[in-house]
Protein backbone atom coordinates (compact mmCIF):
# COMPACT_ATOMS: atom_id res chain seq x y z
CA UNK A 1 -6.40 17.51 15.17
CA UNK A 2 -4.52 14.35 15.52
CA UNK A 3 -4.63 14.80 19.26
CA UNK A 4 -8.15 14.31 19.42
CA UNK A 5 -9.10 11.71 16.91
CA UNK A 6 -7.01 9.12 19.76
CA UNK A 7 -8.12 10.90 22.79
CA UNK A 8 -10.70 8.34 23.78
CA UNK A 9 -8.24 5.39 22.40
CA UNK A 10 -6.66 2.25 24.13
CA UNK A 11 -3.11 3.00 24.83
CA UNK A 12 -0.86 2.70 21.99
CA UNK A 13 1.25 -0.37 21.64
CA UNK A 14 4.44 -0.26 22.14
CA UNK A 15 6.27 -1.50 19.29
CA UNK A 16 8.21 0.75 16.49
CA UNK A 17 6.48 0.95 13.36
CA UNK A 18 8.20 0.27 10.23
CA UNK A 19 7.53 2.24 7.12
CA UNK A 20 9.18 3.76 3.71
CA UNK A 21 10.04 7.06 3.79
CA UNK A 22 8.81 9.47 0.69
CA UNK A 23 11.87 9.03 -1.12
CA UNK A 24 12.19 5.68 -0.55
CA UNK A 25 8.88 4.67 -1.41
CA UNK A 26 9.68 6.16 -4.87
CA UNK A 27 13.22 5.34 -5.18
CA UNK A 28 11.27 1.10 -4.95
CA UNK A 29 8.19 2.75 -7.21
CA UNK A 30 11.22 3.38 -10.16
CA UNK A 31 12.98 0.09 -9.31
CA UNK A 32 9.22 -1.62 -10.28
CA UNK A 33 8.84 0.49 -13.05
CA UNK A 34 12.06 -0.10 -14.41
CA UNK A 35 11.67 -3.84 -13.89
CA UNK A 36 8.76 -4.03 -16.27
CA UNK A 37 10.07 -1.05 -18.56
CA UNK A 38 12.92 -2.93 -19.01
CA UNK A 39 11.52 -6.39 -19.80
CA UNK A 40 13.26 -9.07 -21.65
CA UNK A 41 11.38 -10.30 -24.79
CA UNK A 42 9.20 -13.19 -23.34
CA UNK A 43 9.28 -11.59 -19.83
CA UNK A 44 6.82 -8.34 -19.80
CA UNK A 45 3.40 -10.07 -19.05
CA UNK A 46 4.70 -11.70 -16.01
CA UNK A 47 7.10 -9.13 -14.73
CA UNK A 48 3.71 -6.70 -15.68
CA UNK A 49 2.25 -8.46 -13.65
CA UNK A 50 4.29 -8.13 -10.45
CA UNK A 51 4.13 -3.97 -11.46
CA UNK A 52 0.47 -4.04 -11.38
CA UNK A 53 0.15 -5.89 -7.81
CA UNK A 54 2.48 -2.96 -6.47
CA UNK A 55 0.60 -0.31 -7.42
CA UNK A 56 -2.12 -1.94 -6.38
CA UNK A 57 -0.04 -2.49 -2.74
CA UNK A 58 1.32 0.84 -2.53
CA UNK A 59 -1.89 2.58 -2.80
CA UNK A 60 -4.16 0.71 -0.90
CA UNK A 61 -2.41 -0.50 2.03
CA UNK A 62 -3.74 -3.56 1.27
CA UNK A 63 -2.40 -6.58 2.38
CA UNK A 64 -0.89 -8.76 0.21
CA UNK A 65 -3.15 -11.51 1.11
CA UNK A 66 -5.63 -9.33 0.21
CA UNK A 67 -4.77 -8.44 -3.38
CA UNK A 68 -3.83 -12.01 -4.22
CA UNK A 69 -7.41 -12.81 -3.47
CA UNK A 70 -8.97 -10.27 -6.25
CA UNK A 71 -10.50 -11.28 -9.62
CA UNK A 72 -11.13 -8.35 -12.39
CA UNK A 73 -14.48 -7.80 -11.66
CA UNK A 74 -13.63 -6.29 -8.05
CA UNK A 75 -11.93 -3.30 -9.77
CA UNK A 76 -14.25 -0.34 -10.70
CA UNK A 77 -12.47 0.86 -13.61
CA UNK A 78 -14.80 4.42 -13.79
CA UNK A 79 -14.93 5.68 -10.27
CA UNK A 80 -10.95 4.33 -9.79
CA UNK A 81 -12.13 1.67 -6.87
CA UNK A 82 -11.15 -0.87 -5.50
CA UNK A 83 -13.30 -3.99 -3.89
CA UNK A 84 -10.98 -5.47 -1.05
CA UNK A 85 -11.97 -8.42 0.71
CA UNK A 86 -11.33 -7.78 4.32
CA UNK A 87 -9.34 -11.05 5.81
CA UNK A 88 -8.10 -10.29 8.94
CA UNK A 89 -12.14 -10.06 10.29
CA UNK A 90 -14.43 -12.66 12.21
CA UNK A 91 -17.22 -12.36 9.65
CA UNK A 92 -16.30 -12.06 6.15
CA UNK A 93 -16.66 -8.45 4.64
CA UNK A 94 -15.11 -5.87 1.87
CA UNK A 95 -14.26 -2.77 1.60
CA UNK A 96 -13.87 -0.08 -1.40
CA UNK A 97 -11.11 1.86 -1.48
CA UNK A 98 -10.37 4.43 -4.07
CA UNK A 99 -6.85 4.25 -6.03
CA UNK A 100 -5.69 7.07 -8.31
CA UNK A 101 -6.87 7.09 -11.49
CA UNK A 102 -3.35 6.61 -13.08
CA UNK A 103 -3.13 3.82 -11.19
CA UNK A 104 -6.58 2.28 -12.94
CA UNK A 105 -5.18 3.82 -16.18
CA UNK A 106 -1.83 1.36 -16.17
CA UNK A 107 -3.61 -1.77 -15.10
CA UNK A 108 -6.22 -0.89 -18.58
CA UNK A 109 -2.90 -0.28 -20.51
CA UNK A 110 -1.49 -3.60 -19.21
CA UNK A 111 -4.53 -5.49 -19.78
CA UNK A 112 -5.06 -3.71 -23.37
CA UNK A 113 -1.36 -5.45 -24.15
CA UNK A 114 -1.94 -8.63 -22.56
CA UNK A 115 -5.86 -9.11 -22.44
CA UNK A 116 -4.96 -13.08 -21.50
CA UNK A 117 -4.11 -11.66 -18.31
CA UNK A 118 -7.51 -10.79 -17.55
CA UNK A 119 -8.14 -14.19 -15.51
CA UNK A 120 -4.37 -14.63 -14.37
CA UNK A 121 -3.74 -10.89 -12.73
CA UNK A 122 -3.82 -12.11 -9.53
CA UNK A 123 -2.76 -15.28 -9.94
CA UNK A 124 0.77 -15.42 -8.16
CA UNK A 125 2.04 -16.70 -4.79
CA UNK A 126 2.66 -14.96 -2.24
CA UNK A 127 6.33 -16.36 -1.95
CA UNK A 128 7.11 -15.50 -5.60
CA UNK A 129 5.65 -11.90 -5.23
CA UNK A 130 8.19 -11.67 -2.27
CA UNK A 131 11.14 -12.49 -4.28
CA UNK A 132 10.34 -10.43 -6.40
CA UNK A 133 9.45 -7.23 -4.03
CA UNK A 134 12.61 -8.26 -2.56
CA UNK A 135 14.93 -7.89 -4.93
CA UNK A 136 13.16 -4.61 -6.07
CA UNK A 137 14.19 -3.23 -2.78
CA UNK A 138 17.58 -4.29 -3.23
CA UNK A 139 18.07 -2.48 -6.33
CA UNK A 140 16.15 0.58 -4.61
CA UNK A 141 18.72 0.54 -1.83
CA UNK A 142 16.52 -0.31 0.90
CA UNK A 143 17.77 -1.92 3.82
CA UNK A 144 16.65 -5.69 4.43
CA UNK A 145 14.23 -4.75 7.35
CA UNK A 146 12.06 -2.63 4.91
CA UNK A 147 12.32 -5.58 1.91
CA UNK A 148 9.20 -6.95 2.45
CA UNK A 149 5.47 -5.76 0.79
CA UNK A 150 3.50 -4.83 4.28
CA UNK A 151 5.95 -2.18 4.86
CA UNK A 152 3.72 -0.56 2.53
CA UNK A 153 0.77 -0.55 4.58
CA UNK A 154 2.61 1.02 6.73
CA UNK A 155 3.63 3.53 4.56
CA UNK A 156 0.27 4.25 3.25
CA UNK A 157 -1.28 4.69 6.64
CA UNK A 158 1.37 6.61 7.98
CA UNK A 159 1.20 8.89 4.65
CA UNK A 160 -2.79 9.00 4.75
CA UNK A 161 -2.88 10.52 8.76
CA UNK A 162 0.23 12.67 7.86
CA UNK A 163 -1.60 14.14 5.02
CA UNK A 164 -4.54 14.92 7.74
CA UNK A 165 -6.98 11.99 6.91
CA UNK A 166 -9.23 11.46 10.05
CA UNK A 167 -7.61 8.00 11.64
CA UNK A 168 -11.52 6.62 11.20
CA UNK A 169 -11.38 7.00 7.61
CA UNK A 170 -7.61 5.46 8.02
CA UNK A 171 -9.12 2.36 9.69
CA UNK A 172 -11.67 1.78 7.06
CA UNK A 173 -9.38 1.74 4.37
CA UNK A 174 -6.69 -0.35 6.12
CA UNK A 175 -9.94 -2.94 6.99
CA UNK A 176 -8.82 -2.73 10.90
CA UNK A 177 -11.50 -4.22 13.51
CA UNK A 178 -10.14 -1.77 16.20
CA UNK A 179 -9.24 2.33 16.32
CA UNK A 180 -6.60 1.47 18.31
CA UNK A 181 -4.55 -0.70 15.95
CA UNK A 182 -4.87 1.94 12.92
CA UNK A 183 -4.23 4.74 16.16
CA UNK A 184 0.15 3.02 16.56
CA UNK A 185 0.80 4.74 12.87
CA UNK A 186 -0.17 7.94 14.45
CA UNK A 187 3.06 8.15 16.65
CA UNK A 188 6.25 10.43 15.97
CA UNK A 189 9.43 11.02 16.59
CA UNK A 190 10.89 14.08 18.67
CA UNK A 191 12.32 15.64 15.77
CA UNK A 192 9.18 15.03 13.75
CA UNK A 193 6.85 16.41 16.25
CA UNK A 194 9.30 19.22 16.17
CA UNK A 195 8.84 20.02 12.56
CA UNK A 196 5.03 19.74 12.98
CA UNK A 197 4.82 22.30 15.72
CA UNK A 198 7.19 24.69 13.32
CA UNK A 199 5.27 24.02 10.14
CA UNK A 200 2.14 25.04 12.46
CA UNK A 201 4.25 28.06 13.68
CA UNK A 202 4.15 27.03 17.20
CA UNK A 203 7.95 26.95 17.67
């Protein structure tokens, strides 16, 4: 199936894509959760917060750009969606994306303890959010070339077309102008292909 979503494709770049594997990616969802779990007294609405905008990262494939840039009312709290502006784009445009609905559920809980935060969700730099994603990876174990926040786009897409997601709906998500920049995550490994042809029972 994957063979002919990018038969009609530009050629692949050529560069190695780097993303979170599954355990990884939870091993650094813990080390978040902990971080705000385990709060100081005077520290939970910020370090909130920071939880919040990783969710909000690890299940959009947003970029962080992208989050920064959302107010409240872009967040459909019923249908569990998501109003991303699209940044990387000539013209300006959006795109919805749906989240799961625990993820909509936290960010209600969060705001239901902190309803001040309403206006100031988004409201962080980029360079703070960094530190911070940074030294979540550290604790996670991650090694320094995965410590930054768009190697969960990366993740996200790669986890979306493994999961069988048609790369189309992929690029819409991700908010690429081009098929053949959301058609790079779609490249494996020998060892994974290997595994795909035995799950398929063609080895």
């Amino acid at each position: 199936m994957l063979a002919a979503q990018v038969g009609n494709l530009i050629p692949l770049q050529r560069r190695e894509v780097k993303y979170l594997s599954e355990e990884q990616v939870n091993r650094l969802t813990e080390a978040f959760q902990r971080y705000f779990d385990e709060s100081p007294p005077g520290y939970r609405r910020i370090r909130g917060r920071s939880w919040v905008i990783y969710l909000l990262l690890r299940f959009t494939g947003a970029r962080l750009s992208e989050v920064l840039s959302l107010s409240i009312e872009d967040i459909d709290w019923r249908n569990a969606e998501v109003k991303l502006p699209t940044l990387k784009q000539k013209k300006p445009s959006f795109r919805v994306v749906p989240v799961p609905q625990l993820l909509v559920a936290e960010m209600g809980r969060f705001l239901a303890e902190f309803p001040d935060m309403r206006e100031e969700l988004f409201k962080i730099t980029t360079r703070a959010f960094r530190y911070v994603f940074r030294d979540r990876c550290k604790e996670a174990g991650l090694p320094q070339e995965l410590s930054h926040p768009h190697v969960l786009r990366h993740t996200r897409a790669i986890e979306l077309l493994r999961a069988g997601v048609p790369v189309s709906v992929v690029q819409q998500l991700l908010g690429h102008a081009y098929l053949s920049t959301t058609a790079v995550y779609l490249r494996f490994s020998g060892t994974e292909i290997k595994t795909i042809l035995r799950d398929r029972g063609l080895l």
